[in-house]
Protein backbone atom coordinates (compact mmCIF):
# COMPACT_ATOMS: atom_id res chain seq x y z
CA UNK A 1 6.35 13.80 -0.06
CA UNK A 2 3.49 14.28 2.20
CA UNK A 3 1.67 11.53 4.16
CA UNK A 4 -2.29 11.38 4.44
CA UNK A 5 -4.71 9.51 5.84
CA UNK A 6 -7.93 9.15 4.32
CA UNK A 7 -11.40 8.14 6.12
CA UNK A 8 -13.88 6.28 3.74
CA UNK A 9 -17.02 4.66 4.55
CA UNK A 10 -18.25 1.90 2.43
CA UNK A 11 -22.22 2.35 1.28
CA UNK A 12 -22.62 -0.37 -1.09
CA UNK A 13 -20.77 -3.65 -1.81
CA UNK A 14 -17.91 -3.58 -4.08
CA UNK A 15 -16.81 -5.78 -7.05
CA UNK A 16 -12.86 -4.11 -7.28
CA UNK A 17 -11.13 -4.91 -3.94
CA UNK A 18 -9.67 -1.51 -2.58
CA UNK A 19 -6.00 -2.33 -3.36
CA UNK A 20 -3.08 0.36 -3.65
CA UNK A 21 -2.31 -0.08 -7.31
CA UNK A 22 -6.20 -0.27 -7.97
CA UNK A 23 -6.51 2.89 -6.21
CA UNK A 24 -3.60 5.01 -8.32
CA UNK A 25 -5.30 3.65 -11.36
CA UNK A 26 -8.59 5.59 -9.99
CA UNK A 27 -7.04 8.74 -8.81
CA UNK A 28 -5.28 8.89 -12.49
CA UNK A 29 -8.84 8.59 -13.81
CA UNK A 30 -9.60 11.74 -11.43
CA UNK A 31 -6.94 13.59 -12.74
CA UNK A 32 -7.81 12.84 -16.65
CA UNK A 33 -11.64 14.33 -15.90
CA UNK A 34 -10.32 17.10 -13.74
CA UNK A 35 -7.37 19.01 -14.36
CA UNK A 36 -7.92 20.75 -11.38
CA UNK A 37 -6.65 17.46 -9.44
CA UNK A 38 -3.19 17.42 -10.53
CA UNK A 39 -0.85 20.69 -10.88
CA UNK A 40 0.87 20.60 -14.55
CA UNK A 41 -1.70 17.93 -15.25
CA UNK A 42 -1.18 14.16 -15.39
CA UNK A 43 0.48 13.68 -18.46
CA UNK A 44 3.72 15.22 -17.03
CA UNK A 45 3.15 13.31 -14.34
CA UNK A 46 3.02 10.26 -15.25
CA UNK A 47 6.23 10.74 -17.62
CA UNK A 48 7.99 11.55 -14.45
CA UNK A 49 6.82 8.96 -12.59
CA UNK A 50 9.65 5.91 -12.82
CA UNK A 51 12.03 9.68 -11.35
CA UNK A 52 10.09 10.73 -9.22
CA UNK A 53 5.91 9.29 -8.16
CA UNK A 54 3.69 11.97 -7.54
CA UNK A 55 0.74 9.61 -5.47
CA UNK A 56 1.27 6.73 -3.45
CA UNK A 57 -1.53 4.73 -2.07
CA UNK A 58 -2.05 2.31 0.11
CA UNK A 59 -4.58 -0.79 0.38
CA UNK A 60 -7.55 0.08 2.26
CA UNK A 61 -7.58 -1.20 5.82
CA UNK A 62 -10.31 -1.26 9.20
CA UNK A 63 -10.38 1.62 11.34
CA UNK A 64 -11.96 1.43 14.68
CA UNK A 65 -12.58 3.89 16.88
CA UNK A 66 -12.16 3.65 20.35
CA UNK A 67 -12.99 5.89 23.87
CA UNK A 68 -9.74 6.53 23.93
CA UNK A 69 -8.26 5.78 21.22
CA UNK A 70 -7.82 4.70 16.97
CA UNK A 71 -6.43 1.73 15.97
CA UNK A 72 -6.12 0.28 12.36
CA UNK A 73 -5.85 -3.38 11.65
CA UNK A 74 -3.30 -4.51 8.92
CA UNK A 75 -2.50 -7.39 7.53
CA UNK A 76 0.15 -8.99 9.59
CA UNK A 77 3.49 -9.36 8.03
CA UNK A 78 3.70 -12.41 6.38
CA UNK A 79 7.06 -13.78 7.99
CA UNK A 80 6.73 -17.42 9.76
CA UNK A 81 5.24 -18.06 13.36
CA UNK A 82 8.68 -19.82 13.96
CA UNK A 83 9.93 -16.02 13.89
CA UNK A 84 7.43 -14.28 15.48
CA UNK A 85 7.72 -16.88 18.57
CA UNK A 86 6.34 -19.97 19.61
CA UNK A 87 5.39 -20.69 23.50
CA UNK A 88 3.79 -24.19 22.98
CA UNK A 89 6.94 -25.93 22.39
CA UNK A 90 6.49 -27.96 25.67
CA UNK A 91 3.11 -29.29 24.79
CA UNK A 92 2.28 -32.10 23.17
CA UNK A 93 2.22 -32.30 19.01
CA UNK A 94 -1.60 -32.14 18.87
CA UNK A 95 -1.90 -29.34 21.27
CA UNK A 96 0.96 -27.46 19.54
CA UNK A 97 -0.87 -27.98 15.73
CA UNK A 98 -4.19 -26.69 17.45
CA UNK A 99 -2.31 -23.56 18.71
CA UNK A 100 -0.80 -22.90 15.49
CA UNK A 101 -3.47 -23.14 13.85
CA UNK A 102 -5.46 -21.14 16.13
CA UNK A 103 -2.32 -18.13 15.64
CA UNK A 104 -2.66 -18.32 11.64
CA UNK A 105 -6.33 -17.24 11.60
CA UNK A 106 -4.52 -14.05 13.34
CA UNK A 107 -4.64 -12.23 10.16
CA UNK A 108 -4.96 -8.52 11.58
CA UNK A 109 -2.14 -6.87 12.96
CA UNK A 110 -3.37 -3.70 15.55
CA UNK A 111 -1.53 -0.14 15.43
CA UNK A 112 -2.44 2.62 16.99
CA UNK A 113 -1.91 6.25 15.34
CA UNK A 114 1.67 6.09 16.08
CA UNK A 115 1.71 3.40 13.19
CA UNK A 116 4.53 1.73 15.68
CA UNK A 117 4.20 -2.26 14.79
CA UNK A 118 4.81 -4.51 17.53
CA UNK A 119 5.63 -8.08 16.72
CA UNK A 120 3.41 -10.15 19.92
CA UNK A 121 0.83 -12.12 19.50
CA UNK A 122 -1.24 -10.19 21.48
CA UNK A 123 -1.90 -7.36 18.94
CA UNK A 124 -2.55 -9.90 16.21
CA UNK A 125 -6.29 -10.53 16.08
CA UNK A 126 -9.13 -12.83 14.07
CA UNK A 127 -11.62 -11.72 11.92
CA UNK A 128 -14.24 -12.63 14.74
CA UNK A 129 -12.32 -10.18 17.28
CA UNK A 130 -12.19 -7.23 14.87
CA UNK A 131 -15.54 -7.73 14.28
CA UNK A 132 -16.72 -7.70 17.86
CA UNK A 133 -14.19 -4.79 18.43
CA UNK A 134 -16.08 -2.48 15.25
CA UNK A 135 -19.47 -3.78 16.98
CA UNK A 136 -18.32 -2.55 19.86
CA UNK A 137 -17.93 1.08 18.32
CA UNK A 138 -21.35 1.43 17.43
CA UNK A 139 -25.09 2.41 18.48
CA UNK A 140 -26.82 -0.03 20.76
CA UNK A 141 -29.29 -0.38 18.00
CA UNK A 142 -27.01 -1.53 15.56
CA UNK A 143 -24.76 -3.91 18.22
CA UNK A 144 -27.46 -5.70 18.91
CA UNK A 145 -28.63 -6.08 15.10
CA UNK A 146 -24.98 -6.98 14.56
CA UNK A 147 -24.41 -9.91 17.15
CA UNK A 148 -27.48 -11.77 15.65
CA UNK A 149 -25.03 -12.66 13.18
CA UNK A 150 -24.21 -16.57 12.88
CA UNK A 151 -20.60 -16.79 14.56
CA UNK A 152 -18.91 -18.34 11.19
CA UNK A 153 -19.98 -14.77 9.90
CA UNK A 154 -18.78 -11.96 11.71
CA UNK A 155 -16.43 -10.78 9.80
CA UNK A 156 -15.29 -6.99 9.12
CA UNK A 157 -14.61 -7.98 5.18
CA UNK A 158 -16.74 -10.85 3.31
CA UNK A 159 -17.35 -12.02 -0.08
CA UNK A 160 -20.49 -13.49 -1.93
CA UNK A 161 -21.46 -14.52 -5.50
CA UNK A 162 -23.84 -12.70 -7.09
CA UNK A 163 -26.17 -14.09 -10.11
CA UNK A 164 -26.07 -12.34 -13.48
CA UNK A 165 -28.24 -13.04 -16.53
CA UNK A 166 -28.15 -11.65 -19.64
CA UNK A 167 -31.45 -11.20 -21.70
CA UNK A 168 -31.42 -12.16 -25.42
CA UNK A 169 -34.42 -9.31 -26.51
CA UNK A 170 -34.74 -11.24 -29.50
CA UNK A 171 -36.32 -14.29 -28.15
CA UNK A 172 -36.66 -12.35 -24.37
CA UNK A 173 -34.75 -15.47 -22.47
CA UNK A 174 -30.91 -16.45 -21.52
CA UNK A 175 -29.30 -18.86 -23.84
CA UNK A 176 -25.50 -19.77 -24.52
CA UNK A 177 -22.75 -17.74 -25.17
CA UNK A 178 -22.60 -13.95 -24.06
CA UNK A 179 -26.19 -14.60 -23.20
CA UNK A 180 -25.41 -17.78 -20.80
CA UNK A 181 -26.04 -17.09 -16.92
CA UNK A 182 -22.71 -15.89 -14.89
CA UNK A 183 -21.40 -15.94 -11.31
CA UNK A 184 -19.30 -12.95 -9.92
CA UNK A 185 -17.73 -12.54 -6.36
CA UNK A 186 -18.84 -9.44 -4.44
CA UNK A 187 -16.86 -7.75 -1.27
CA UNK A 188 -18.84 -6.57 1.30
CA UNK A 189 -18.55 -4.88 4.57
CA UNK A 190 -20.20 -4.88 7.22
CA UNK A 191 -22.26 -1.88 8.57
CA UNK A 192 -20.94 0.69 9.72
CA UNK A 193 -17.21 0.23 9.57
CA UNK A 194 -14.52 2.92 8.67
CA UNK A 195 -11.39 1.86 6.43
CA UNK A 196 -8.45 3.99 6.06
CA UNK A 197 -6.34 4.47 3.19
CA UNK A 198 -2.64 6.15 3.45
CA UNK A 199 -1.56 7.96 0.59
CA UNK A 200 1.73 9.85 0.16
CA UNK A 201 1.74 12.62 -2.48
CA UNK A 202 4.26 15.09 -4.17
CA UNK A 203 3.04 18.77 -2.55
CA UNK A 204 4.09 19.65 -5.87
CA UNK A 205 1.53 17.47 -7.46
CA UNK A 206 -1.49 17.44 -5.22
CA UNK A 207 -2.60 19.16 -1.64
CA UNK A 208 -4.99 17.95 0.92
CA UNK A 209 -8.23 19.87 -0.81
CA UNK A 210 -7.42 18.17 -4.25
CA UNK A 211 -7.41 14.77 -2.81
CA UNK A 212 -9.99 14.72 -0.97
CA UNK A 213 -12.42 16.29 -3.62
CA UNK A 214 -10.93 13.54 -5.97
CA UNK A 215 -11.97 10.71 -3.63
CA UNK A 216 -15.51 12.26 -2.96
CA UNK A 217 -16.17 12.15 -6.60
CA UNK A 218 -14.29 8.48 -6.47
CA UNK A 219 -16.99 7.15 -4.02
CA UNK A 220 -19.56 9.05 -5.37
CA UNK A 221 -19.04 7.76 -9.45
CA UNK A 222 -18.54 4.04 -7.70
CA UNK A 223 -15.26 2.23 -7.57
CA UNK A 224 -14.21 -0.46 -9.87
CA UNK A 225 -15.58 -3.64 -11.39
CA UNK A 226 -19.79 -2.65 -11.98
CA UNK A 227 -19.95 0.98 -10.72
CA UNK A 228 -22.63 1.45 -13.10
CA UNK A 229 -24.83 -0.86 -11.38
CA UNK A 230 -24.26 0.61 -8.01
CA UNK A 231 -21.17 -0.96 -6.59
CA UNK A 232 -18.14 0.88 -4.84
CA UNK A 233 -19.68 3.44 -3.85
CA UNK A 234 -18.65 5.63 0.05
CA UNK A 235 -18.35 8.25 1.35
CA UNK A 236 -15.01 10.38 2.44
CA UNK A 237 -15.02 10.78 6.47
CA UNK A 238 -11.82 13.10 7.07
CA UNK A 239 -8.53 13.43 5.37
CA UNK A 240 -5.15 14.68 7.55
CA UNK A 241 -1.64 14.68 7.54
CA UNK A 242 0.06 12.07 9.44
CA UNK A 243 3.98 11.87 10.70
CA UNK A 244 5.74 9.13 9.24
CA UNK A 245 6.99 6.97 12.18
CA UNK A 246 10.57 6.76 13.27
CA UNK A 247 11.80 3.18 14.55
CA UNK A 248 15.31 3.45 16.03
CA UNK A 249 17.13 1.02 14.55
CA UNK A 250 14.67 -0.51 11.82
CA UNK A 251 16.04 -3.30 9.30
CA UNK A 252 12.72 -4.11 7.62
CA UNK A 253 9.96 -2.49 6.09
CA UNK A 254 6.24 -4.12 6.35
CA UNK A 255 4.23 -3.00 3.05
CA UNK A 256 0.65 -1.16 2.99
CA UNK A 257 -0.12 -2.02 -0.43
CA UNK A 258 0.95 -4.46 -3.44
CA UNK A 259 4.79 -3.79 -4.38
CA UNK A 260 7.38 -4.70 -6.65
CA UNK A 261 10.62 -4.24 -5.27
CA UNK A 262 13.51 -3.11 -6.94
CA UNK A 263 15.85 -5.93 -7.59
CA UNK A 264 19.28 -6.59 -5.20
CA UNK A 265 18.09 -3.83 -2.60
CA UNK A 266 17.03 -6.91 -0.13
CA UNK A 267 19.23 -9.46 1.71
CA UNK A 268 15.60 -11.50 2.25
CA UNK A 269 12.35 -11.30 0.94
CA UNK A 270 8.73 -13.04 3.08
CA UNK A 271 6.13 -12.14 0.74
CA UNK A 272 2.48 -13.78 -1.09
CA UNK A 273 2.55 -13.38 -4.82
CA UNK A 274 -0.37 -11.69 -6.15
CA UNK A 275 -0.79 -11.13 -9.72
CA UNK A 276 -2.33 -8.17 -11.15
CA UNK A 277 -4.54 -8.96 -14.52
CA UNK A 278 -5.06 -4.83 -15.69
CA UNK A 279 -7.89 -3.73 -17.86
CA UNK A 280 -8.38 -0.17 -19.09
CA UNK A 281 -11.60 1.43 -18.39
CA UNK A 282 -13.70 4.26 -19.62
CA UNK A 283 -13.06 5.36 -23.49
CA UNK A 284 -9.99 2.83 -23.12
CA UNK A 285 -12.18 -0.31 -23.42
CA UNK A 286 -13.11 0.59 -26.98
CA UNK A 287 -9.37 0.60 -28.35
CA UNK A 288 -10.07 -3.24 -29.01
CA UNK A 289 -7.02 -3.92 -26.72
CA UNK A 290 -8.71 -3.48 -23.28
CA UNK A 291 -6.48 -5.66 -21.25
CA UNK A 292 -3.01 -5.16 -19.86
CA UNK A 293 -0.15 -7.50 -19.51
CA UNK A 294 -0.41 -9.35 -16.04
CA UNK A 295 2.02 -7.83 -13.25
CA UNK A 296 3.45 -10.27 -10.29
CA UNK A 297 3.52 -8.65 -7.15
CA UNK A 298 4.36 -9.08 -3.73
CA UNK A 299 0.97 -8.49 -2.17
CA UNK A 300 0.16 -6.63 1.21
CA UNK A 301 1.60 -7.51 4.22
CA UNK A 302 4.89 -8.20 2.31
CA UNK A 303 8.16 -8.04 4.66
CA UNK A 304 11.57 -6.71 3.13
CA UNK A 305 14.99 -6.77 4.87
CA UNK A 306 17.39 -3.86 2.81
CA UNK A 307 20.69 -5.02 2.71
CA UNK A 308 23.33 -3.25 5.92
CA UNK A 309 22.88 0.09 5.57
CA UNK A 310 21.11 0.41 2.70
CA UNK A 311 17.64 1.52 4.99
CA UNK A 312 15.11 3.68 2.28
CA UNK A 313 14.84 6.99 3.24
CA UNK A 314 11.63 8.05 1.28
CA UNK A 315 8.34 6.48 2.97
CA UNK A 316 7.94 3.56 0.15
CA UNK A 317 9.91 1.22 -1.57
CA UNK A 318 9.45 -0.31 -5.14
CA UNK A 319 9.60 0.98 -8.43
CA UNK A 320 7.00 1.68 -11.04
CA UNK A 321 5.88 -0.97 -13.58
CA UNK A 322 5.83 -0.04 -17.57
CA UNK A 323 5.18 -1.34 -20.87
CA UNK A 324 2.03 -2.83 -19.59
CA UNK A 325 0.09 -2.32 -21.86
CA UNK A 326 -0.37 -2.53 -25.93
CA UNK A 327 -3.31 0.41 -26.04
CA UNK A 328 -1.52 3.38 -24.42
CA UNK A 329 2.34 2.82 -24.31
CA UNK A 330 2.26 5.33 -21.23
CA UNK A 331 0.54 3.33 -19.19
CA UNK A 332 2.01 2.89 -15.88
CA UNK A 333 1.39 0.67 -12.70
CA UNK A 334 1.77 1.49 -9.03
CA UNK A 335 4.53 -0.99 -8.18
CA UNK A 336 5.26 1.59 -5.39
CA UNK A 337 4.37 0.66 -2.06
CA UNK A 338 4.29 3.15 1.41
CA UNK A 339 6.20 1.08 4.10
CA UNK A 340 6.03 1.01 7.83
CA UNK A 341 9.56 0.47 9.77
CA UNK A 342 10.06 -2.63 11.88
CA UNK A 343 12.47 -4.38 13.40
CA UNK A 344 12.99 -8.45 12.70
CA UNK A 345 12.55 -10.28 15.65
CA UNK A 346 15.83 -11.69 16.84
CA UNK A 347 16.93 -15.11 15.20
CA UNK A 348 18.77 -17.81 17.63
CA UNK A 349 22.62 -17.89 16.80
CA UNK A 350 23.56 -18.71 13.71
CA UNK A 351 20.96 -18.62 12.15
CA UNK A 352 20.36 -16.36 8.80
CA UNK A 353 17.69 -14.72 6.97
CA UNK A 354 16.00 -16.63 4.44
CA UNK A 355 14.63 -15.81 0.82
């Protein structure tokens, strides 16, 4: 399998958030229009897939280029500040909830293109400082557009609700029913930001040129929830091969994407749920069974500690997810995840890994 990264630029707001499963489910909608996008096509695929997954993505994350350098921002692995180190245990209580407070709005964790993660608090970052660090990658024109922005905003990802009304052409107003006013939640990014997607793909399956013409047509159609209206829509920046990294010594693995994991591989587990509530698209919605059976996941960010020499030697861990749905007994879900080697921080004696 063969990593890639892939450079998209958001041009619209979008009502799907750009999540790994979310993004297989588009790629196999690629494949289905174009048979050109999958060798042997994606039925055989997908029968294989449980054996042996032909496409791996992950969530979509910042990119921000420096001078000198690129560095993405992740979601920081979700494992407790106790392990990731405390240096305010000499101050007093209130001081010490302030700090920790101050260290759980860290959300972003910072890698450069070495994708080595290192576990300090100083390259673990606030939405307000990867916003002022994208700001800082752009024209003067735009900065200075940019920092009018009320503080509580800046922000490289945001949501908003967005009214919808539905006309009744009989009497020409809204009423009740499918014709009553709605709410839906919008993500939107702000100008001029790059996010980068990894993706790991059987050479068998897929090469560089077939992905990246499936993603131009991916931005281009609109991706997700209301593409017809305009949302999810960007534009592909640059696709390459990356090097997996090697970690000497690794004993976890910190997940790009939403993942189930295969069950008894992992001596400890520090992971949010997120549940995944599927719905076919395209000709699929007509079947009068549009939705799939819900999926719990462990959602980005997810930590997992294989037992003693049990360390995965493929680039992701998981499994895939079947008999999801009641429409198309085929169906499968990306419970796959790519991974990124780490090492736990050190416990104090006698202490243990918990579930």
């Amino acid at each position: 399998m063969r990593i890639y990264a892939i450079t998209i630029k958001p041009l619209s707001p979008f009502g799907t958030p750009l999540k790994g499963d979310t993004i297989f489910g588009q790629f196999c909608w690629q494949a289905a229009e174009n048979q050109a996008v999958l060798s042997s096509g994606l039925d055989y695929w997908i029968s294989c897939y449980s054996e042996r997954p032909f496409a791996v993505f992950s969530s979509a994350w910042p990119k921000i280029n420096t001078a000198n350098e690129t560095i993405y921002a992740i979601r920081r692995p979700e494992l407790p500040q106790s392990l990731l180190g405390d240096s305010e245990l000499d101050v007093d209580c209130a001081k010490r909830l302030k700090g920790r407070k101050e260290k759980k709005a860290r959300k972003w964790l910072l890698i450069g293109e070495d994708l080595q993660i290192r576990l300090t608090w100083e390259f673990m970052e606030n939405d307000q400082e990867i916003y002022e660090r994208i700001v800082a990658t752009l024209p003067e024109v735009s900065q200075k557009r940019l920092r009018l922005t009320p503080v509580h905003h800046r922000r490289p990802v945001s949501s908003a609700e967005q009214q919808h009304n539905s006309i009744n052409r009989l009497t020409m107003t809204t009423g009740k029913g499918e014709f009553a006013p709605y709410v839906t939640d919008n993500i939107y990014y702000m100008p001029g930001m790059e996010l980068v997607i990894f993706a790991g793909l059987d050479e068998d399956a897929c090469g560089i040129e077939e992905l990246k013409n499936a993603f131009t047509r991916m931005g281009q159609w609109g991706f997700g929830r209301d593409a017809s209206t305009g949302l999810g829509r960007f534009s592909v920046e640059g696709v390459k091969e990356i090097v997996p990294p090697v970690v000497e010594q690794a004993d976890a693995c910190l997940v790009l994407g939403p993942c189930v994991p295969e069950p008894e591989h992992y001596k400890a587990m520090y992971f949010n749920p997120f549940t995944r509530f599927g719905r076919h698209g395209a000709q699929m919605l007509h079947t009068g069974k549009p939705f799939k059976n819900p999926v719990v996941m462990a959602d980005e960010g997810a930590v997992f500690v294989p037992h003693a020499g049990s360390f995965p030697d493929k680039p992701y861990i998981g499994r895939s997810v079947q008999n999801i749905s009641k429409a198309q007994p085929e169906a499968v879900c990306q419970g796959y995840s790519l991974y990124l080697p780490m090492q736990m921080p050190v416990l104090n004696q006698g202490e243990n890994y918990g579930v």
